[in-house]
N, C-alpha and C. Protein backbone atom coordinates (compact mmCIF):
# COMPACT_ATOMS: atom_id res chain seq x y z
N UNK A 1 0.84 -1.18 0.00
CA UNK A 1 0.00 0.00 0.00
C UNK A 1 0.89 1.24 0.00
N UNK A 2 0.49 1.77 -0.46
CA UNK A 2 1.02 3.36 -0.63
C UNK A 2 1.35 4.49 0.25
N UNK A 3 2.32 5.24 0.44
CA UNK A 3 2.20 5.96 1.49
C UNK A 3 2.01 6.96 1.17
N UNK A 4 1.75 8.36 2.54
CA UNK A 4 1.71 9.64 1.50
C UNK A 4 2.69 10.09 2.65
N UNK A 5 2.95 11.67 2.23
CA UNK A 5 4.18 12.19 2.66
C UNK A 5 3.19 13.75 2.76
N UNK A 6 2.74 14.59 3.87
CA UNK A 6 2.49 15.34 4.44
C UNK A 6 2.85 16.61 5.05
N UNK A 7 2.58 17.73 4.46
CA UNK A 7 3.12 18.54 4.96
C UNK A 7 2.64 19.72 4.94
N UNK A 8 2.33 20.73 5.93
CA UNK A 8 1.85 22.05 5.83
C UNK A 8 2.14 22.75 6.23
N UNK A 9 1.39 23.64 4.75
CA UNK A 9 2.14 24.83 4.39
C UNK A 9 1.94 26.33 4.92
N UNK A 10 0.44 26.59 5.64
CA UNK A 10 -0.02 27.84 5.97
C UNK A 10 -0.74 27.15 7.26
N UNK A 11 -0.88 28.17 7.97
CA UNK A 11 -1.15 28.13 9.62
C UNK A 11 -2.54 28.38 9.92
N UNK A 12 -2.77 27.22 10.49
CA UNK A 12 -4.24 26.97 11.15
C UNK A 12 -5.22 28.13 11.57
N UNK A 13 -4.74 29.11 11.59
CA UNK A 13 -5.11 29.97 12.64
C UNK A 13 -6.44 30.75 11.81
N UNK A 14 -7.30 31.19 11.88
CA UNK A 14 -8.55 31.41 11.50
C UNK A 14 -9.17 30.39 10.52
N UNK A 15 -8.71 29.38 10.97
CA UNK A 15 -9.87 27.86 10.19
C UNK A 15 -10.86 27.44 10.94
N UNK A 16 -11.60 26.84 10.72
CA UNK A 16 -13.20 26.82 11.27
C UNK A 16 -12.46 24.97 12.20
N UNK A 17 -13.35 25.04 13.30
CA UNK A 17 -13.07 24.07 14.31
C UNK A 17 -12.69 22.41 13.39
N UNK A 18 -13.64 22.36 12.26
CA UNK A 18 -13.66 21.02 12.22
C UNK A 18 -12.17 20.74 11.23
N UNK A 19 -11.73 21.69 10.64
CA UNK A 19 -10.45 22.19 10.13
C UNK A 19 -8.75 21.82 10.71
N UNK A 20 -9.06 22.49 12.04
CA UNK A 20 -8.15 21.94 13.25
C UNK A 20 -8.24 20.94 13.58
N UNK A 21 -9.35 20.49 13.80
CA UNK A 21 -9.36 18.76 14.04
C UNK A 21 -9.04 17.37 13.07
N UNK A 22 -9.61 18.21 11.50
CA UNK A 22 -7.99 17.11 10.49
C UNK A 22 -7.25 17.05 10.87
N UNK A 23 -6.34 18.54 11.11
CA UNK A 23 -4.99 18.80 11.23
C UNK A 23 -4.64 18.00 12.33
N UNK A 24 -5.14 18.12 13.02
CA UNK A 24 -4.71 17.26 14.56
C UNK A 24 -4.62 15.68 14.03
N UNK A 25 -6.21 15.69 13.68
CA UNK A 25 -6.16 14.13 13.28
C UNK A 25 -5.32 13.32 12.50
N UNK A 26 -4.81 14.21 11.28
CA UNK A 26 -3.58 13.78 10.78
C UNK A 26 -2.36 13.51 10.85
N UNK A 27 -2.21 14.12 12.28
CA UNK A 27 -0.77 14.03 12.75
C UNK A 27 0.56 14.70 12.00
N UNK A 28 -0.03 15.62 11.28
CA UNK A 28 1.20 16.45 10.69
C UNK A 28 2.68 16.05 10.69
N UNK A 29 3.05 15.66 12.20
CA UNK A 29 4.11 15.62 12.92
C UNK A 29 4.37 14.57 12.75
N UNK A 30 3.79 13.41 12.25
CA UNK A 30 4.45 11.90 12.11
C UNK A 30 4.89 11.79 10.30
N UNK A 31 5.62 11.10 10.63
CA UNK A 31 6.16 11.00 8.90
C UNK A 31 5.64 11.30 7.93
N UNK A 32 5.05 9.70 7.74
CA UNK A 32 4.16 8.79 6.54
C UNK A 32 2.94 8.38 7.51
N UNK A 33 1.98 8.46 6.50
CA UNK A 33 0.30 7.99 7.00
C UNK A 33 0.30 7.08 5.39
N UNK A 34 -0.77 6.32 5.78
CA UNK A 34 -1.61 5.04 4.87
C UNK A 34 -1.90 6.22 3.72
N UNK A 35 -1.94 5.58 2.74
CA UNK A 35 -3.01 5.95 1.86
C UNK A 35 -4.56 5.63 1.92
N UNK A 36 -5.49 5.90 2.47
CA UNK A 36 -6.55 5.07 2.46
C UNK A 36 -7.68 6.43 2.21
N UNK A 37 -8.90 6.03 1.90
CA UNK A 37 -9.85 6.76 1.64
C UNK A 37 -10.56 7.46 2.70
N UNK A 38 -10.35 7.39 3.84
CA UNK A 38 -10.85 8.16 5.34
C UNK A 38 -9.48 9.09 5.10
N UNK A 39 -8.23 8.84 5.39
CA UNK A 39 -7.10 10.59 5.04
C UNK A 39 -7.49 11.45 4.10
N UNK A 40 -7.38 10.65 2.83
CA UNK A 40 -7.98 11.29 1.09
C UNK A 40 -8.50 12.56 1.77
N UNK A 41 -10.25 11.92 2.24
CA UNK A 41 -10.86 12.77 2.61
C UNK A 41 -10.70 13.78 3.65
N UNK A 42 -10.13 13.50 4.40
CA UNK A 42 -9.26 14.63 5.38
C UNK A 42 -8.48 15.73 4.65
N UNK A 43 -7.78 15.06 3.80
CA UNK A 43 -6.73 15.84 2.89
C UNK A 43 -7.55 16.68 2.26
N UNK A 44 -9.22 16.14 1.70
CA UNK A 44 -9.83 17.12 0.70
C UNK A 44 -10.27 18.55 1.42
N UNK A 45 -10.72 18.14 2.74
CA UNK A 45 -10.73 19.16 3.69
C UNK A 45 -9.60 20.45 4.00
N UNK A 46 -9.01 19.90 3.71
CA UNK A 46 -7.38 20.67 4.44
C UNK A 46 -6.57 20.85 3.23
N UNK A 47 -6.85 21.09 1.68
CA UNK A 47 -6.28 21.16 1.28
C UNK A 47 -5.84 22.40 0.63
N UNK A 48 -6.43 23.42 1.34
CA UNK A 48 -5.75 24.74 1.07
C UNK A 48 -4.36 25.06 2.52
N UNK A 49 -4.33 24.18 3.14
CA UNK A 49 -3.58 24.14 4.11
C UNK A 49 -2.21 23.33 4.19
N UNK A 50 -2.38 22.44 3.45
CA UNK A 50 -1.58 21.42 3.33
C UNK A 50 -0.93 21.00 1.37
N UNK A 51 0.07 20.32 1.96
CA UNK A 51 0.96 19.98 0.40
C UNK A 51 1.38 18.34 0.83
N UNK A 52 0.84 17.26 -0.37
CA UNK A 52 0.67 16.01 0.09
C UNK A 52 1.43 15.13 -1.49
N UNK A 53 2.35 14.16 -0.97
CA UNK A 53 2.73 13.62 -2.46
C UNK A 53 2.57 11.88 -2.04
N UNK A 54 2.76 10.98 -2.93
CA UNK A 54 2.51 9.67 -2.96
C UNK A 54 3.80 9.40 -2.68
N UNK A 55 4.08 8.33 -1.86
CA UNK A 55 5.52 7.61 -2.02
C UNK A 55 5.27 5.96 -2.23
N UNK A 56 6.03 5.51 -3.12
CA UNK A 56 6.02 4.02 -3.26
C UNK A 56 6.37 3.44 -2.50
């Protein structure tokens, strides 16, 4: 399975609650996360916030 590689780029700070709670939920701070379709969708949320690439 695929990994992704995570990282963001602009600061939380006037994002609406459920916003912060991707961010949290994603763990920013840990490496690599799964590829799976519950992040995806996190990512679709957060994606003016964040910069995300595939790793094999």
């Amino acid at each position: 399975m695929a990994k992704l590689k995570i990282t963001q780029v602009r600061s939380k700070n006037g994002e609406t609650k459920r916003q912060i709670a991707n961010l949290k939920t994603l763990g920013i701070r840990r490496m690599h996360h799964e590829d799976t379709p519950i992040t995806r969708g996190m990512l679709e949320k957060v994606q003016h916030l964040v910069t995300y690439e595939v790793i094999d």
